[in-house]
Protein backbone atom coordinates (compact mmCIF):
# COMPACT_ATOMS: atom_id res chain seq x y z
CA UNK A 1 -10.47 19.50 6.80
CA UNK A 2 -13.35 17.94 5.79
CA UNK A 3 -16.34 20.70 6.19
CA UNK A 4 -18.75 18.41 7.72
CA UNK A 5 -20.37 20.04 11.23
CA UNK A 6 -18.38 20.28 14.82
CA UNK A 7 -20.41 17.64 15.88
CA UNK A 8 -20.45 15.31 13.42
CA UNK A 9 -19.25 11.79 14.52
CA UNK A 10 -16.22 10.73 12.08
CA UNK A 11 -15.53 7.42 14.51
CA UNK A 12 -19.36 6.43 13.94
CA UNK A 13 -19.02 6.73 9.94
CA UNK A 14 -15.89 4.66 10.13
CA UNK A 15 -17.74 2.18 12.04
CA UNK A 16 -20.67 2.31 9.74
CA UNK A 17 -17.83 1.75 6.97
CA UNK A 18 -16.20 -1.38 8.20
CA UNK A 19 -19.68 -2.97 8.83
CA UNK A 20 -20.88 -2.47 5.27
CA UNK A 21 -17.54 -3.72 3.92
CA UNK A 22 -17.73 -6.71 6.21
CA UNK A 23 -21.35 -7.39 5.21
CA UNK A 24 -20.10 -7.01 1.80
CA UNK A 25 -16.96 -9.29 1.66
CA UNK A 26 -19.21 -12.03 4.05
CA UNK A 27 -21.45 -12.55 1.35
CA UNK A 28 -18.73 -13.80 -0.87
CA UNK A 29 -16.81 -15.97 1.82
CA UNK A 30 -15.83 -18.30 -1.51
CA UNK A 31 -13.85 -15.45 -3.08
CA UNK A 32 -11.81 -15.15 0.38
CA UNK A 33 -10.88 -18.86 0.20
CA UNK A 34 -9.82 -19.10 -3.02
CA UNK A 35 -6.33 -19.42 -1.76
CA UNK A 36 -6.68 -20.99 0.90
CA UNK A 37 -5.82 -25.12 -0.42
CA UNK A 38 -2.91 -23.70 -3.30
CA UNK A 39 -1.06 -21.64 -0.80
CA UNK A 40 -1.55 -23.71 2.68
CA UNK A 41 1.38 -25.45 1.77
CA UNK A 42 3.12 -22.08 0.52
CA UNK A 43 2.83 -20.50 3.81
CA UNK A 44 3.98 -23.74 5.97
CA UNK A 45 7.29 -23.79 3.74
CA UNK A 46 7.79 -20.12 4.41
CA UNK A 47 7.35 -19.78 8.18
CA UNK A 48 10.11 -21.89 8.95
CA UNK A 49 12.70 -19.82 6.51
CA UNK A 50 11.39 -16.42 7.84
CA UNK A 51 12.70 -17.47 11.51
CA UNK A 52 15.77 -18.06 10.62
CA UNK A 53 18.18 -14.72 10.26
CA UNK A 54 19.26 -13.51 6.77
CA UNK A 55 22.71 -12.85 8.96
CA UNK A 56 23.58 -12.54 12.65
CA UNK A 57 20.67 -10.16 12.98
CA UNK A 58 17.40 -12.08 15.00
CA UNK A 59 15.72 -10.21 12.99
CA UNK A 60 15.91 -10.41 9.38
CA UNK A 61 14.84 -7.14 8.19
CA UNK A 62 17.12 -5.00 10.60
CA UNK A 63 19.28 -2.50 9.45
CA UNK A 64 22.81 -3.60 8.93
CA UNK A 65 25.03 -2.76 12.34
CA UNK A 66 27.80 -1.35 9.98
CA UNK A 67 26.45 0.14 6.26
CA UNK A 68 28.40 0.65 2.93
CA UNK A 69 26.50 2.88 1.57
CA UNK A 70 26.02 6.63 2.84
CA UNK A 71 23.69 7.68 5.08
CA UNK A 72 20.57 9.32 3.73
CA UNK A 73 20.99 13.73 3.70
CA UNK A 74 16.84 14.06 2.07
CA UNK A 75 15.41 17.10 4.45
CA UNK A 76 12.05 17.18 4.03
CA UNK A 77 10.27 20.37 3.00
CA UNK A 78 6.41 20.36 3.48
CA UNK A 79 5.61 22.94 0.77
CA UNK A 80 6.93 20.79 -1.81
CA UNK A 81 6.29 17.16 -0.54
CA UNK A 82 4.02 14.68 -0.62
CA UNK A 83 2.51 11.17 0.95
CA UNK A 84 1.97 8.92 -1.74
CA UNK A 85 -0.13 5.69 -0.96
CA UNK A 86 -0.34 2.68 -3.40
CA UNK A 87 -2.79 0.28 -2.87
CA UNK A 88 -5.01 1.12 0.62
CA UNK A 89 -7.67 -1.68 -0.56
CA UNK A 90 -9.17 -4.52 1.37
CA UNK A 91 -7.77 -6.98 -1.21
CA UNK A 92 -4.44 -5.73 0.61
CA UNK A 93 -4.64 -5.33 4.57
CA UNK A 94 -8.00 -6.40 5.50
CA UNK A 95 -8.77 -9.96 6.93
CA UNK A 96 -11.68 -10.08 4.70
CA UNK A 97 -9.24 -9.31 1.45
CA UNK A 98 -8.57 -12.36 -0.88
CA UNK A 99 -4.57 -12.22 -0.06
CA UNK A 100 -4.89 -11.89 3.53
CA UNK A 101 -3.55 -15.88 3.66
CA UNK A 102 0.08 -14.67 2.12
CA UNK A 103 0.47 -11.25 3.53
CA UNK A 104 -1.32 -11.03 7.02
CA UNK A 105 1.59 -12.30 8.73
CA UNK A 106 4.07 -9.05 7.42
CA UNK A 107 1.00 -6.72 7.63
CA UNK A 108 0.56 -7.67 11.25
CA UNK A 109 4.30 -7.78 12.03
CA UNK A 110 4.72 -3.96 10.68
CA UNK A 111 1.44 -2.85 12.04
CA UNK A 112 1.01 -1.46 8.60
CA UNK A 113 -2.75 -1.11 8.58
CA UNK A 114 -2.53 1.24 11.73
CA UNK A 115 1.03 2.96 10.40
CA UNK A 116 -0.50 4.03 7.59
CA UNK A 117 -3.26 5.75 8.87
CA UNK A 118 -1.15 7.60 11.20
CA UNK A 119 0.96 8.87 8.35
CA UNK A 120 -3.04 9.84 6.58
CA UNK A 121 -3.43 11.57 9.83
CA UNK A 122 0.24 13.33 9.87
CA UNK A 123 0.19 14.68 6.33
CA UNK A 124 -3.31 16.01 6.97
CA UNK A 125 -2.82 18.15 10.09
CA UNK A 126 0.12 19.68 7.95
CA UNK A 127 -1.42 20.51 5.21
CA UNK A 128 0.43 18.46 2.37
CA UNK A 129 -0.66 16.90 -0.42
CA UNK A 130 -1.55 13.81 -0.37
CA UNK A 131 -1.99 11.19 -3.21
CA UNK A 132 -3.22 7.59 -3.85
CA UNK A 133 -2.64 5.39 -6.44
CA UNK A 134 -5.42 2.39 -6.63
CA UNK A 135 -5.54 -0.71 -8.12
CA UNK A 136 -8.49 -1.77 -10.25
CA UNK A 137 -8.85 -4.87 -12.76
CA UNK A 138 -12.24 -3.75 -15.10
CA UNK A 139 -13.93 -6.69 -17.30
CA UNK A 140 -11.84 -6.41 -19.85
CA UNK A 141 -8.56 -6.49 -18.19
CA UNK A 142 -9.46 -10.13 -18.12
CA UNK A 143 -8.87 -10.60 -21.37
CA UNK A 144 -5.49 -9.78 -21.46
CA UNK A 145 -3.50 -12.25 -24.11
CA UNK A 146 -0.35 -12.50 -21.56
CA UNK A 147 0.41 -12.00 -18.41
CA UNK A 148 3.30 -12.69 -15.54
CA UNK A 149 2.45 -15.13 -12.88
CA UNK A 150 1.29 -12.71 -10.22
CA UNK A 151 -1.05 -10.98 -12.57
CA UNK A 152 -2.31 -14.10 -13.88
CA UNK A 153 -2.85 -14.75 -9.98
CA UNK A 154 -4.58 -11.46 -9.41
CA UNK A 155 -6.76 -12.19 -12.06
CA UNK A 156 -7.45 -15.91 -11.21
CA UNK A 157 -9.02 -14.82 -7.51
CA UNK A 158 -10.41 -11.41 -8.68
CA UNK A 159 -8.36 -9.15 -7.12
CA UNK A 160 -9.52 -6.02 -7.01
CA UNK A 161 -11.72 -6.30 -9.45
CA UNK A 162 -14.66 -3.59 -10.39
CA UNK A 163 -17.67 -4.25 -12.43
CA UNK A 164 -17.09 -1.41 -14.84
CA UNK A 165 -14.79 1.63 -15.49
CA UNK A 166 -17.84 3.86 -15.47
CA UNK A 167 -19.63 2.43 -12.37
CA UNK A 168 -19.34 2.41 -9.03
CA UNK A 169 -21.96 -1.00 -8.74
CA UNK A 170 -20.84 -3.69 -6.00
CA UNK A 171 -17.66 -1.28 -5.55
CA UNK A 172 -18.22 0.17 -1.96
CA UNK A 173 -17.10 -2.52 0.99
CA UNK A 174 -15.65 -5.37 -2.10
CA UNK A 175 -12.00 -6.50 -1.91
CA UNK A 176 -11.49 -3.30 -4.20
CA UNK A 177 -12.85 -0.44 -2.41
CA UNK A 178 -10.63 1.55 0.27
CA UNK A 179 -10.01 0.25 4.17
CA UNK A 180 -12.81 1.90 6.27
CA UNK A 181 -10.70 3.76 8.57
CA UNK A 182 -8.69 5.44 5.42
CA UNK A 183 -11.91 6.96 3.56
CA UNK A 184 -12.09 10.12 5.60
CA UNK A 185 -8.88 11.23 4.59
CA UNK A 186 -9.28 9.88 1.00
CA UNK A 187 -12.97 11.28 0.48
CA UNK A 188 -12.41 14.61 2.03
CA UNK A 189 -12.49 16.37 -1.28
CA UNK A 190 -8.75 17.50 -1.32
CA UNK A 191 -6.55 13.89 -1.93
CA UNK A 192 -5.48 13.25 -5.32
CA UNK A 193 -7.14 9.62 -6.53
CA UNK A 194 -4.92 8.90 -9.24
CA UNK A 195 -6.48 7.09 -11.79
CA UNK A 196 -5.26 3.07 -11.37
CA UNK A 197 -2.14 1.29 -12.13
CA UNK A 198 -2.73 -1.88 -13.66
CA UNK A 199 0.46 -3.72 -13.23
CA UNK A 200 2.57 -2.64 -10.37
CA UNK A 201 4.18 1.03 -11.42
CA UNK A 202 2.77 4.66 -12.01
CA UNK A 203 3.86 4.63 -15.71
CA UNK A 204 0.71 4.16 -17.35
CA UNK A 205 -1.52 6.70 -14.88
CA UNK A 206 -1.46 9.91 -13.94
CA UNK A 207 0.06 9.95 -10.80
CA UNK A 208 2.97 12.10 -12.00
CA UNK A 209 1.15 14.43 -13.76
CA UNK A 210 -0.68 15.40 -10.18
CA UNK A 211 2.13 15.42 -8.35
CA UNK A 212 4.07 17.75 -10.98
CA UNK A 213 0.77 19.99 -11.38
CA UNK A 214 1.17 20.51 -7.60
CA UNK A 215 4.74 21.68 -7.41
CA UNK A 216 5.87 18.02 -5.75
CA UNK A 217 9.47 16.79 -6.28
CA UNK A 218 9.65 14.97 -2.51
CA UNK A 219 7.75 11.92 -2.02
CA UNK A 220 6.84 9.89 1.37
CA UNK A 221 5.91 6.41 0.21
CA UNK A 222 3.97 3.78 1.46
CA UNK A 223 1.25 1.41 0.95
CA UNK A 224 1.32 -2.57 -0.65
CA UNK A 225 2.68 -4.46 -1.16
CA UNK A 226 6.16 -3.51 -1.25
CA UNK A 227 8.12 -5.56 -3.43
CA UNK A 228 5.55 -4.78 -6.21
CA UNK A 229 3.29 -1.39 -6.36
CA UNK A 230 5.23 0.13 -3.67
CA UNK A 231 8.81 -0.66 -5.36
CA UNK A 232 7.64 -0.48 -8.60
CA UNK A 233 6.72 3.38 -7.75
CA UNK A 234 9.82 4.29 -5.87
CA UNK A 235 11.71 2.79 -8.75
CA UNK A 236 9.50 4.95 -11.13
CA UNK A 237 9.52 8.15 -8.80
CA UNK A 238 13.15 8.08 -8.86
CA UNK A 239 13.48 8.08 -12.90
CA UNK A 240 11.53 11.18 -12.66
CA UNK A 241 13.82 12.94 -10.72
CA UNK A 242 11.76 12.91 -7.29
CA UNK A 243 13.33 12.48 -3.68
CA UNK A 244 11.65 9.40 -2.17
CA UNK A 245 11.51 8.10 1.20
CA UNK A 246 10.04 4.87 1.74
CA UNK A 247 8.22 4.22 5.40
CA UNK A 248 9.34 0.95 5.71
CA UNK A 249 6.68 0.17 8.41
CA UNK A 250 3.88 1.65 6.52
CA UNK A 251 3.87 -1.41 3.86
CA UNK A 252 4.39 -5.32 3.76
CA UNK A 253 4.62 -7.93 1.62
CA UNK A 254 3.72 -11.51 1.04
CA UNK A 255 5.61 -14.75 2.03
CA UNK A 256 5.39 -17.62 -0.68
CA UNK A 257 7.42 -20.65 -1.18
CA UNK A 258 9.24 -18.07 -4.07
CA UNK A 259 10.67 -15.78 -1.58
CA UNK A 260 9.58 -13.24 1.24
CA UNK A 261 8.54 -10.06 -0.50
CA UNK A 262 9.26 -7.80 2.13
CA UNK A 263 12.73 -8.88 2.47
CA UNK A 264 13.07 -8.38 -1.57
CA UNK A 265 11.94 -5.16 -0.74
CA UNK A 266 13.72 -3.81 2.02
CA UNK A 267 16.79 -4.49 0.21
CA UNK A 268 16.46 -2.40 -2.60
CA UNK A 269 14.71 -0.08 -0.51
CA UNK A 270 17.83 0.51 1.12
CA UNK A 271 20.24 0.56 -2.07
CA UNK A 272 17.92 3.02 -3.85
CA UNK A 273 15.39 5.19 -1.64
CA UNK A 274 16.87 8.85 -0.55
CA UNK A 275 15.72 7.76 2.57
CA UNK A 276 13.86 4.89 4.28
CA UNK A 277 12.11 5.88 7.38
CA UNK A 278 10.04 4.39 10.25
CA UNK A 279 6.62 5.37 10.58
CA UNK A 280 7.48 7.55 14.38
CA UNK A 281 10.08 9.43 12.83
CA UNK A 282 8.54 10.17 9.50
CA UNK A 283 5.42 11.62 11.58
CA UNK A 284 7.97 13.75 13.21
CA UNK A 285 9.40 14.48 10.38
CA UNK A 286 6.30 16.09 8.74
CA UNK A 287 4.97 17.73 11.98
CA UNK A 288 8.77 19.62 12.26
């Protein structure tokens, strides 16, 4: 899929990759501590809630033993489908990535980082289109005259911000650029880079328009953080008349003294989605 020679060494330019975005994001070790003193607290409050079970479940994100709503009937067809991924930055699911203090814990309990890539992996050896939608704060973003408190936030620590709409300076291995292990698939010259959503939803980029251009009315999606760019897109999707299935593995959230994200999520996940899938069964699902 991605024309380089039989022997070329993909494993040694993701290595290469991760050690030029680690160089990168060590150079800056102040911009990956800005939260550390304002949420310390945030996370302490949290852990103790996120033991304890939402109902008789252990676990608080399980599936309920006895649903009221009907069971999903989406059957996915290839040839009109797609994998949609919001957000596959460092600022998201890298250690190095400025909100790695509020949502390592979910991205390490859902194995997201990995369950993502396999779903990359999937949707390439089959041949389907495949889409992401980035996040990117330029200059002027900054001087927005209102904002909600997570963008405020975002903005406060730099989060994913780029020097310039028209240059790709300081971009490659900053808390903006793409996980290492994701750019083969994303640079291979046949995913969609949608141009970026600025808030949390598709409405203001062009993510539609590719997906419509390219015959797609089924969408597999993933990516972070779900209660925001991931939700915000389903929600979106679904007012265009797509099918969606979230992969509920394939994202997380973070936990703040306000509430756990990926609980938020989950839940209306499950209310509105066509279908909310694991990770195992959605690969099975598009190799079928």
């Amino acid at each position: 899929m991605c024309g380089c020679p039989p022997d070329h060494d993909h494993n040694h330019d993701q290595d290469h990759e991760r050690a030029k975005a680690a160089s990168s994001q060590a150079s800056n070790p102040v911009r990956r501590q800005v939260l550390t003193a304002a949420l310390a607290a945030g996370a302490a409050a949290v852990a103790g809630v996120a033991t304890r079970p939402a109902r008789a479940e252990t676990d608080p994100y399980a599936a309920p033993k006895e649903p009221a709503l009907p069971a999903s009937d989406l059957v996915l067809d290839r040839k009109r489908s797609a994998l949609v991924v919001t957000d596959p930055q460092v600022d998201f699911l890298s250690p190095e990535g400025v909100t790695w203090g509020v949502v390592g814990e979910s991205v390490e309990r859902h194995g997201t980082v990995a369950n993502i890539e396999r779903l990359f992996q999937a949707a390439k050896a089959a041949g389907m289109t495949v889409a992401v939608s980035p996040h990117y704060y330029y200059p002027t973003d900054h001087g927005w005259r209102f904002s909600g408190p997570l963008e405020k936030l975002m903005h406060k620590i730099g989060m994913f911000d780029r020097k310039g709409q028209l240059t790709l300076d300081g971009f490659e291995g900053s808390g903006a650029d793409f996980m290492p292990q994701y750019k083969p698939y994303i640079h291979d010259g046949e995913t969609i880079v949608a141009s970026p959503h600025k808030v949390y939803g598709p409405e203001n980029n062009d993510l539609v328009l590719q997906l419509r251009k390219n015959h797609v009315d089924q969408v597999i999606l993933a990516g972070m953080s779900a209660n925001l760019c991931v939700e915000a897109h389903m929600r979106e999707l679904l007012e265009q008349g797509f099918e969606v299935a979230v992969v509920q593995d394939a994202t997380a959230a973070a936990m703040l003294p306000e509430g756990d994200g990926y609980l938020a999520a989950i839940t209306n996940f499950r209310y509105m989605a066509n279908a909310v899938w694991t990770t195992e069964d959605t690969v099975k699902r598009i190799a079928a």
